[in-house]
N, C-alpha and C. Protein backbone atom coordinates (compact mmCIF):
# COMPACT_ATOMS: atom_id res chain seq x y z
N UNK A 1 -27.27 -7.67 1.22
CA UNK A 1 -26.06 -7.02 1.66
C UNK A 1 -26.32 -5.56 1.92
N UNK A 2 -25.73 -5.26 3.40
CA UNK A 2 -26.34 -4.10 3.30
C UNK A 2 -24.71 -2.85 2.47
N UNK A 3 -25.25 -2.17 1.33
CA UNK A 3 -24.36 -1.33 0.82
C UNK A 3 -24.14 0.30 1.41
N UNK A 4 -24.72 0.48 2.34
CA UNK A 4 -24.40 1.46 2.94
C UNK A 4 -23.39 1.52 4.01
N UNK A 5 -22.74 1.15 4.14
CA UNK A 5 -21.32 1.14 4.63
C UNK A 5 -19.57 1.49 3.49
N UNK A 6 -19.37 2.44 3.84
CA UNK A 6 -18.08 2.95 2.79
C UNK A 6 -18.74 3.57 1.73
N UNK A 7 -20.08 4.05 1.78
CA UNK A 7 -20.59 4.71 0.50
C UNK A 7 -20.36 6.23 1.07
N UNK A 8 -19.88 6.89 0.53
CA UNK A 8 -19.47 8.84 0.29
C UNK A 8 -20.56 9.47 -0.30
N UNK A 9 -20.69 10.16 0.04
CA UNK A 9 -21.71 11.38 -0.73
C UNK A 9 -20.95 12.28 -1.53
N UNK A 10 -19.31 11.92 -1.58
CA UNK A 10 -18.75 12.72 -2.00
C UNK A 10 -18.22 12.50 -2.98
N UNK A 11 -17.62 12.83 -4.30
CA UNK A 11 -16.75 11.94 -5.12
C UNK A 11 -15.09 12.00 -4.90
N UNK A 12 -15.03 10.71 -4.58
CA UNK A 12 -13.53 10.56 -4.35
C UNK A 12 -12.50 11.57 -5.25
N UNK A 13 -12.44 11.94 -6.62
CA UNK A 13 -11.69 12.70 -7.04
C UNK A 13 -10.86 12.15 -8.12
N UNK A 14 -9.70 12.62 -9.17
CA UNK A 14 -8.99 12.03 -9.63
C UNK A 14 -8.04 11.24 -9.40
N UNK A 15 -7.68 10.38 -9.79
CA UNK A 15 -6.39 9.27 -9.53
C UNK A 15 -5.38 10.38 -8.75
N UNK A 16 -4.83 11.50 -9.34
CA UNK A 16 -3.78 12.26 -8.62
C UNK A 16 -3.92 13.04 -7.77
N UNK A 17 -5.59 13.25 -6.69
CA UNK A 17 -5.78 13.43 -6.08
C UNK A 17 -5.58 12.62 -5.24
N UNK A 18 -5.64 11.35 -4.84
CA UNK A 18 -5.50 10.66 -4.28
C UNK A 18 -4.06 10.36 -3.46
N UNK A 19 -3.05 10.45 -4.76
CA UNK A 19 -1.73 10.73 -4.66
C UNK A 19 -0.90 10.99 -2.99
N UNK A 20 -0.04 10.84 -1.89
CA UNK A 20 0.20 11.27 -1.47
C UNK A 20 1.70 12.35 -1.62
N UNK A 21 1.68 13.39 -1.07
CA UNK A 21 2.78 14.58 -2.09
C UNK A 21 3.83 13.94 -1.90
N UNK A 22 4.18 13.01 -0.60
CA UNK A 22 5.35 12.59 -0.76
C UNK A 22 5.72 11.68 -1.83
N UNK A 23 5.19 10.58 -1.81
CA UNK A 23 5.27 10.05 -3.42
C UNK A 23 5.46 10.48 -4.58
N UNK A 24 4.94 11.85 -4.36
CA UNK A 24 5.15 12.35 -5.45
C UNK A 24 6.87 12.99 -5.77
N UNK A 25 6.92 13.28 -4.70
CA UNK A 25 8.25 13.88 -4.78
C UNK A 25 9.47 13.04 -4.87
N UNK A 26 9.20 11.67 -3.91
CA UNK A 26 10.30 10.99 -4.30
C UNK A 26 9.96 10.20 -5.71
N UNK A 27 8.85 10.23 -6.42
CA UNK A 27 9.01 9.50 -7.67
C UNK A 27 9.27 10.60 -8.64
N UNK A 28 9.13 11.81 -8.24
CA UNK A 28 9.99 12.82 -9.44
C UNK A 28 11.38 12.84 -9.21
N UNK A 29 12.05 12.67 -7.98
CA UNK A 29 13.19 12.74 -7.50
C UNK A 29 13.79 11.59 -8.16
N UNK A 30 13.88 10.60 -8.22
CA UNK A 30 13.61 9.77 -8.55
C UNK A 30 14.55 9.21 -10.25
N UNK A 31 12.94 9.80 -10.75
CA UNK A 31 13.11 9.60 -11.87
C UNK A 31 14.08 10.61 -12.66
N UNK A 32 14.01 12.08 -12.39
CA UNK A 32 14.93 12.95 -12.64
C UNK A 32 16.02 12.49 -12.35
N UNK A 33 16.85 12.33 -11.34
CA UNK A 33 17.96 11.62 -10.91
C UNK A 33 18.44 10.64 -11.56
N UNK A 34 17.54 9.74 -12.08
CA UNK A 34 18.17 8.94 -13.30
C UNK A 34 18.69 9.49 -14.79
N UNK A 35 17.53 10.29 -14.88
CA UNK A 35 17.62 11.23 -16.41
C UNK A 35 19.20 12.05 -16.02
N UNK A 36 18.88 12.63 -15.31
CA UNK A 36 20.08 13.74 -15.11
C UNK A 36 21.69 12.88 -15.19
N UNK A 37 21.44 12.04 -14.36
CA UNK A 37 22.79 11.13 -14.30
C UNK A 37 23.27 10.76 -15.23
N UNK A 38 22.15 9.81 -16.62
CA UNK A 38 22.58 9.37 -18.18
C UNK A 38 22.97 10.00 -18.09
N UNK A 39 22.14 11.42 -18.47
CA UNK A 39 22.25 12.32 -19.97
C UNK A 39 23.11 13.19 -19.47
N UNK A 40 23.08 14.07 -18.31
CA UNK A 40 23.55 15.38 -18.41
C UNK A 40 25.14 15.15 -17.55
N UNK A 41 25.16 14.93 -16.22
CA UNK A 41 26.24 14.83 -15.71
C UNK A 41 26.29 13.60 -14.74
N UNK A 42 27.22 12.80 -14.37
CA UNK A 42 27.59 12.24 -13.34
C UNK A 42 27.95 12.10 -11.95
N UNK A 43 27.58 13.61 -11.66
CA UNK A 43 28.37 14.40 -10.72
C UNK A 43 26.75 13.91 -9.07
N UNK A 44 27.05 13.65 -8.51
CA UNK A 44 26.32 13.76 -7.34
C UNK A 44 25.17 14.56 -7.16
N UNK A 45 26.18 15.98 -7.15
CA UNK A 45 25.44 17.30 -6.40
C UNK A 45 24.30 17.41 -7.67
N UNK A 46 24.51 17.28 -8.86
CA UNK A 46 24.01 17.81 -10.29
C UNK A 46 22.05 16.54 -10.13
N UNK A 47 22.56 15.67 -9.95
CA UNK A 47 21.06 14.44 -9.84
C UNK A 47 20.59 14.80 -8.36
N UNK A 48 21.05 14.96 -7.33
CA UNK A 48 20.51 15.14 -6.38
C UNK A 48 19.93 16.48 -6.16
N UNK A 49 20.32 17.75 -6.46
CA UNK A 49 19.72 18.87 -6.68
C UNK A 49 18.75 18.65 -7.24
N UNK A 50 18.55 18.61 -8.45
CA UNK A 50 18.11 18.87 -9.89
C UNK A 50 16.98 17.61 -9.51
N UNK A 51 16.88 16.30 -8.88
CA UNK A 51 15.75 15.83 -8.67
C UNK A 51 15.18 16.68 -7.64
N UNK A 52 15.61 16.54 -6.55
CA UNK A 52 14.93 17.66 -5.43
C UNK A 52 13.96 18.62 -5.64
N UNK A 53 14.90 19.44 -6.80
CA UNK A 53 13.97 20.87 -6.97
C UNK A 53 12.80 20.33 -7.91
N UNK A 54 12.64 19.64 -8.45
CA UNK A 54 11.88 19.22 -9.56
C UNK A 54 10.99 18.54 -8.85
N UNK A 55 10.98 17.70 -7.73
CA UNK A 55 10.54 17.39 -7.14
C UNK A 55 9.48 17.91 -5.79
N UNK A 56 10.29 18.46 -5.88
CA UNK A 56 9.44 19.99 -5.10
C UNK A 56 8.30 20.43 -5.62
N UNK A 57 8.37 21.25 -6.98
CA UNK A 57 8.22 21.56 -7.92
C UNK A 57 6.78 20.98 -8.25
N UNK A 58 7.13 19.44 -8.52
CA UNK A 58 6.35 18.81 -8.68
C UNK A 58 4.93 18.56 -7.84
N UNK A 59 5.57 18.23 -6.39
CA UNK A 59 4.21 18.46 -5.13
C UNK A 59 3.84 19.74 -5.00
N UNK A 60 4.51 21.15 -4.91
CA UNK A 60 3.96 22.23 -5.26
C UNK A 60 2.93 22.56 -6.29
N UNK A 61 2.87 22.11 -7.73
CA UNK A 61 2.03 21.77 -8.48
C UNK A 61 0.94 20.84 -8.35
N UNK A 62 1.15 20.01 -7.71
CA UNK A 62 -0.08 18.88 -7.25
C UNK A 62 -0.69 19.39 -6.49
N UNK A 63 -0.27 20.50 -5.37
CA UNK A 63 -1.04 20.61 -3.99
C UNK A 63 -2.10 21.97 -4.71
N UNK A 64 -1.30 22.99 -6.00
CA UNK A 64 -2.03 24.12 -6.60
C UNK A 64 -3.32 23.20 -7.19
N UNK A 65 -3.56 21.91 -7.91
CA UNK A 65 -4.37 21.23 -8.43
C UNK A 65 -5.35 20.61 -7.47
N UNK A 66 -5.10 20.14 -6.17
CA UNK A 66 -6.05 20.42 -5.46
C UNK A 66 -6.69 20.76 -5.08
N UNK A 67 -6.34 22.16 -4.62
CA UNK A 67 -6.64 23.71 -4.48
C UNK A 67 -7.64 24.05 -5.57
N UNK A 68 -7.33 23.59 -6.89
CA UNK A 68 -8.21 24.31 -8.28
C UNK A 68 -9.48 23.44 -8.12
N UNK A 69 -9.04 22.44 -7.90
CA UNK A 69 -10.24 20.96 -7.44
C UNK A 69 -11.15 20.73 -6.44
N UNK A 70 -10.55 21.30 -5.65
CA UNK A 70 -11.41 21.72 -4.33
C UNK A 70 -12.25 22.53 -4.45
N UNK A 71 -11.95 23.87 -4.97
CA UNK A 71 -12.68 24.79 -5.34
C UNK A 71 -13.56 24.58 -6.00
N UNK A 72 -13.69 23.94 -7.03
CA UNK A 72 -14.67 23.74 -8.50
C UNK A 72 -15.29 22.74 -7.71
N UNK A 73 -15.18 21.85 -6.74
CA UNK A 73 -16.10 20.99 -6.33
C UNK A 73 -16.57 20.90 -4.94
N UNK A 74 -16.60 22.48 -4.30
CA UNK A 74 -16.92 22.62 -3.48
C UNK A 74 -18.62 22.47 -2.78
């Protein structure tokens, strides 16, 4: 078999590199939006904000960890 086909010279990276940001955002969105709704308020604007920004938040932080990752394995 020949194994040189799909072999990288590179290393693929961590699991959350892989990640795409949008996923990321709607699974913080997401999940916040549930939390927020139990616990804190019922209100619409309050889960839909409050996942959003967190969510944001969240791919903003993933994309800085790339950035740190990229670098160190340049």
């Amino acid at each position: 078999m020949d194994q040189s086909r799909g072999s990288d010279s590179r290393p693929k990276g961590p699991w959350w590199y892989r990640v795409p940001p949008v996923a990321v955002v709607v699974i913080t969105y997401a999940v916040t939006g549930v939390v927020i709704f139990t616990v804190v308020s019922e209100s619409a604007m309050a889960w839909a904000g409050g996942g959003l920004a967190l969510g944001l938040l969240a791919a903003f932080v993933q994309g800085a960890a790339r950035a740190a990752y990229d670098e160190r394995h340049r």
